[in-house]
Protein backbone atom coordinates (compact mmCIF):
# COMPACT_ATOMS: atom_id res chain seq x y z
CA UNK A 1 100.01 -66.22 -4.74
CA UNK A 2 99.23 -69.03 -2.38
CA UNK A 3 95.96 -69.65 -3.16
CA UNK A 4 97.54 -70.15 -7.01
CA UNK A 5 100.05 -72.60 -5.58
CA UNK A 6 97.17 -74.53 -3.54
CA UNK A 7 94.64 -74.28 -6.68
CA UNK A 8 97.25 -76.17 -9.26
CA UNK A 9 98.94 -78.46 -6.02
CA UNK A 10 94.82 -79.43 -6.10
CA UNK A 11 94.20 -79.53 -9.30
CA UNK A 12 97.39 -81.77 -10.07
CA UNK A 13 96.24 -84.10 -7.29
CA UNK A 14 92.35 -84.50 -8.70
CA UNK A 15 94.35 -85.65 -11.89
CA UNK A 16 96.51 -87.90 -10.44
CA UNK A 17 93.73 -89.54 -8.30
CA UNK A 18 91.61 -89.62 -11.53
CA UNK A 19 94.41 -91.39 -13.51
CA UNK A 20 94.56 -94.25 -10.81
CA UNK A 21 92.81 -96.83 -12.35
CA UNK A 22 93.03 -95.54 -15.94
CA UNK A 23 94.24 -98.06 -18.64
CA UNK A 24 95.59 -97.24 -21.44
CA UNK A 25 93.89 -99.15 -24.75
CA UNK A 26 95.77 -101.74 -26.85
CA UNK A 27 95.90 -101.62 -30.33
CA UNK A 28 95.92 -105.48 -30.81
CA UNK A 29 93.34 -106.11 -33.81
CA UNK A 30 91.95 -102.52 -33.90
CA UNK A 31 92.34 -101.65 -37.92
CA UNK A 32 94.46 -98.51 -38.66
CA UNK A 33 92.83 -95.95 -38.77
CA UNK A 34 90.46 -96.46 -35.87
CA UNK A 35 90.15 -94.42 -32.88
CA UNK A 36 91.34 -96.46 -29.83
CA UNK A 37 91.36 -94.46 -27.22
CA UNK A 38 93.97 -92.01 -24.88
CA UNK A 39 97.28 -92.90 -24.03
CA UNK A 40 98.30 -92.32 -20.28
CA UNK A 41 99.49 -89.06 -21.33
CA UNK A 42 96.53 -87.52 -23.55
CA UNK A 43 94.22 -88.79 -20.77
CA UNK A 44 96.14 -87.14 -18.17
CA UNK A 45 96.92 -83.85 -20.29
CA UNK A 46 92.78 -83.60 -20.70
CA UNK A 47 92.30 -83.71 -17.13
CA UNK A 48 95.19 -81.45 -15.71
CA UNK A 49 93.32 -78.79 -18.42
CA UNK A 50 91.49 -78.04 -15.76
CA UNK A 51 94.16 -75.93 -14.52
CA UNK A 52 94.34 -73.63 -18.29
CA UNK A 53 95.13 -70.05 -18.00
CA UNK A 54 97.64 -68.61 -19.86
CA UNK A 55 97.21 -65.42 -18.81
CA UNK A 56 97.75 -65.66 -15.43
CA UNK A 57 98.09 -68.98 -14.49
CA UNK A 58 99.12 -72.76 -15.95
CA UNK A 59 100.13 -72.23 -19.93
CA UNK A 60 100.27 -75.16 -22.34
CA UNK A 61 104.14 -75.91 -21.52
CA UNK A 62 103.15 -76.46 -17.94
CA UNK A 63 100.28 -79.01 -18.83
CA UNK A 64 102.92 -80.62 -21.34
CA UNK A 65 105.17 -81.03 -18.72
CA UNK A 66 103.08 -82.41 -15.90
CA UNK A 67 101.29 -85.06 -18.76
CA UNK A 68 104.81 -85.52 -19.62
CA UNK A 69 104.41 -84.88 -23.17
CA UNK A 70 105.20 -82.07 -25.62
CA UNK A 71 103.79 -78.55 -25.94
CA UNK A 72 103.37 -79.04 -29.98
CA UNK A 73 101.72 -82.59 -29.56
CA UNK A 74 99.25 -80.92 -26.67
CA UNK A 75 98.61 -78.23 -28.99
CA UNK A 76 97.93 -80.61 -31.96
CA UNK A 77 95.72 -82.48 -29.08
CA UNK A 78 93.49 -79.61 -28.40
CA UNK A 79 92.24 -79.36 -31.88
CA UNK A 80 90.79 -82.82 -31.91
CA UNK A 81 87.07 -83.14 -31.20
CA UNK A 82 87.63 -86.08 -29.25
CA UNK A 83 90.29 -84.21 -26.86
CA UNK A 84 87.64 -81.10 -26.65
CA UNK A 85 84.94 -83.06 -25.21
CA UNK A 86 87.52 -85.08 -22.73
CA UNK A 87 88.68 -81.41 -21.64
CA UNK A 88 84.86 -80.34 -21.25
CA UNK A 89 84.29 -83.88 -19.03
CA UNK A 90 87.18 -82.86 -17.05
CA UNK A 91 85.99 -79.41 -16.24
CA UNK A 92 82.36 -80.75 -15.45
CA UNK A 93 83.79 -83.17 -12.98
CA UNK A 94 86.35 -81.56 -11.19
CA UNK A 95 83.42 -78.46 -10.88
CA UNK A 96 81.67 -80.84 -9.12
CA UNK A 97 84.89 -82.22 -7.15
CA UNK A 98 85.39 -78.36 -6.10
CA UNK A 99 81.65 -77.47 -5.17
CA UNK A 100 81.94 -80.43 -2.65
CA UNK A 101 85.39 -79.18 -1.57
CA UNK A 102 83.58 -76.02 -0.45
CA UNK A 103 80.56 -77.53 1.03
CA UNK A 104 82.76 -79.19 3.17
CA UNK A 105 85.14 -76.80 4.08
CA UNK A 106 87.90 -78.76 2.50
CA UNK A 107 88.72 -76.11 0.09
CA UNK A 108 89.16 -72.32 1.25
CA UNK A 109 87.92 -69.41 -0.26
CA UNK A 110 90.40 -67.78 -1.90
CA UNK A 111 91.23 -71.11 -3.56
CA UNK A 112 87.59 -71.64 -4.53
CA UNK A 113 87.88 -68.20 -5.67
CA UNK A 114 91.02 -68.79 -7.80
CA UNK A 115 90.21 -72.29 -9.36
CA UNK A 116 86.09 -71.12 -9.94
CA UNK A 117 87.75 -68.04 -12.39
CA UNK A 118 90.06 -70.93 -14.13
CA UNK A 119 86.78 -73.18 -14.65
CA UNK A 120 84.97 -69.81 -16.02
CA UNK A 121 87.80 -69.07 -18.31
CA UNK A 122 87.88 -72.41 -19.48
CA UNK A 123 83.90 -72.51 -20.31
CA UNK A 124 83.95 -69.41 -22.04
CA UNK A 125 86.81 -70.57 -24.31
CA UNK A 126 85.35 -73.63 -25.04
CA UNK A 127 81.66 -71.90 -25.84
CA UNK A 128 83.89 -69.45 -28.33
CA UNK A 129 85.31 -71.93 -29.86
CA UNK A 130 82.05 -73.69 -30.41
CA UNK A 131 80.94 -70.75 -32.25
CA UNK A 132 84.63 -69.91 -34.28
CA UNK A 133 84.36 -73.44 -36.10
CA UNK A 134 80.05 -73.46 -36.58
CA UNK A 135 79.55 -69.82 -38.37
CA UNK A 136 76.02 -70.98 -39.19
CA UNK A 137 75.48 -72.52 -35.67
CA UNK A 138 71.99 -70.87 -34.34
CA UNK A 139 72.37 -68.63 -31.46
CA UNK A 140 69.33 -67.23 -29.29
CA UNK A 141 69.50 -64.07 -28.72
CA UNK A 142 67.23 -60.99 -26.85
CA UNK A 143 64.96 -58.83 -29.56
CA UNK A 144 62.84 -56.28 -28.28
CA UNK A 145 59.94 -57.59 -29.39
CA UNK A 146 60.80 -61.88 -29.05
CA UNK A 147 63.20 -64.17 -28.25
CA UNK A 148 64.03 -65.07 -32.20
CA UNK A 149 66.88 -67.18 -33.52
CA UNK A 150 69.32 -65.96 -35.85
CA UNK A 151 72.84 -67.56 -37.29
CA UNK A 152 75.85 -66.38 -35.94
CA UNK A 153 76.87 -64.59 -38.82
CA UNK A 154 74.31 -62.13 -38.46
CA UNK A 155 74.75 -60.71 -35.18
């Protein structure tokens, strides 16, 4: 359980570092209705997703709390597109934070170990996701005879 309590103590820190300079937008003489950016807290909840694993690890109330928002507004968060790809930016940087953490020796193993199975989790929710909201998004998949690409809804 220590390498859990070293991953998120990490994890929190990469956010907070990351949220340093961050500025939230103003809405001066932006017309309603148009996207202006993440608030401090949005911005910091799609970077401390990093640390998502409700199974076994951080759950949504834990994120909520440490982007000092609301579980229900994270959760209505996570279903906008813009939010998804911050998340997926987050992941892809902080992968690269970690891989240099470990090249280093920085970062130990078992907390490599712990954080690397968060990042996996995370990917392969995001990639299932992806293929929940497209049914007819094109997948490529092994035949015996050729690669061939089919929709989704056939396999």
């Amino acid at each position: 359980m220590e390498s859990k309590k070293y991953a998120l103590k990490a994890g929190q820190d990469w956010a907070e570092y990351m949220m340093k300079n961050f500025k939230e937008p103003e809405r001066q003489r932006v017309p309603k209705g148009n996207e202006i950016g993440f608030s401090r807290a949005k911005k910091k909840a799609s970077l401390l997703m990093v640390l998502y694993r409700p199974s076994t690890g951080t759950n949504l109330r834990q994120i909520a709390k440490m982007a000092e928002t609301t579980e229900g507004v994270l959760k209505v968060w996570r279903t906008q597109k813009s939010f998804k790809q911050a998340e997926l930016d987050s992941l892809n940087l902080f992968s690269k934070k970690l891989i240099k953490g470990i090249d280093s020796g920085e970062v130990s193993e078992e907390v490599a170990v712990y954080l690397s199975q968060i990042i996996q989790n995370q990917v392969a929710e995001h990639f299932l996701n992806l293929f929940r909201e497209n049914k007819d998004y094109g997948a490529w998949h092994y035949h015996p005879k050729s690669f061939s690409q089919t929709s989704m809804c056939e396999l």
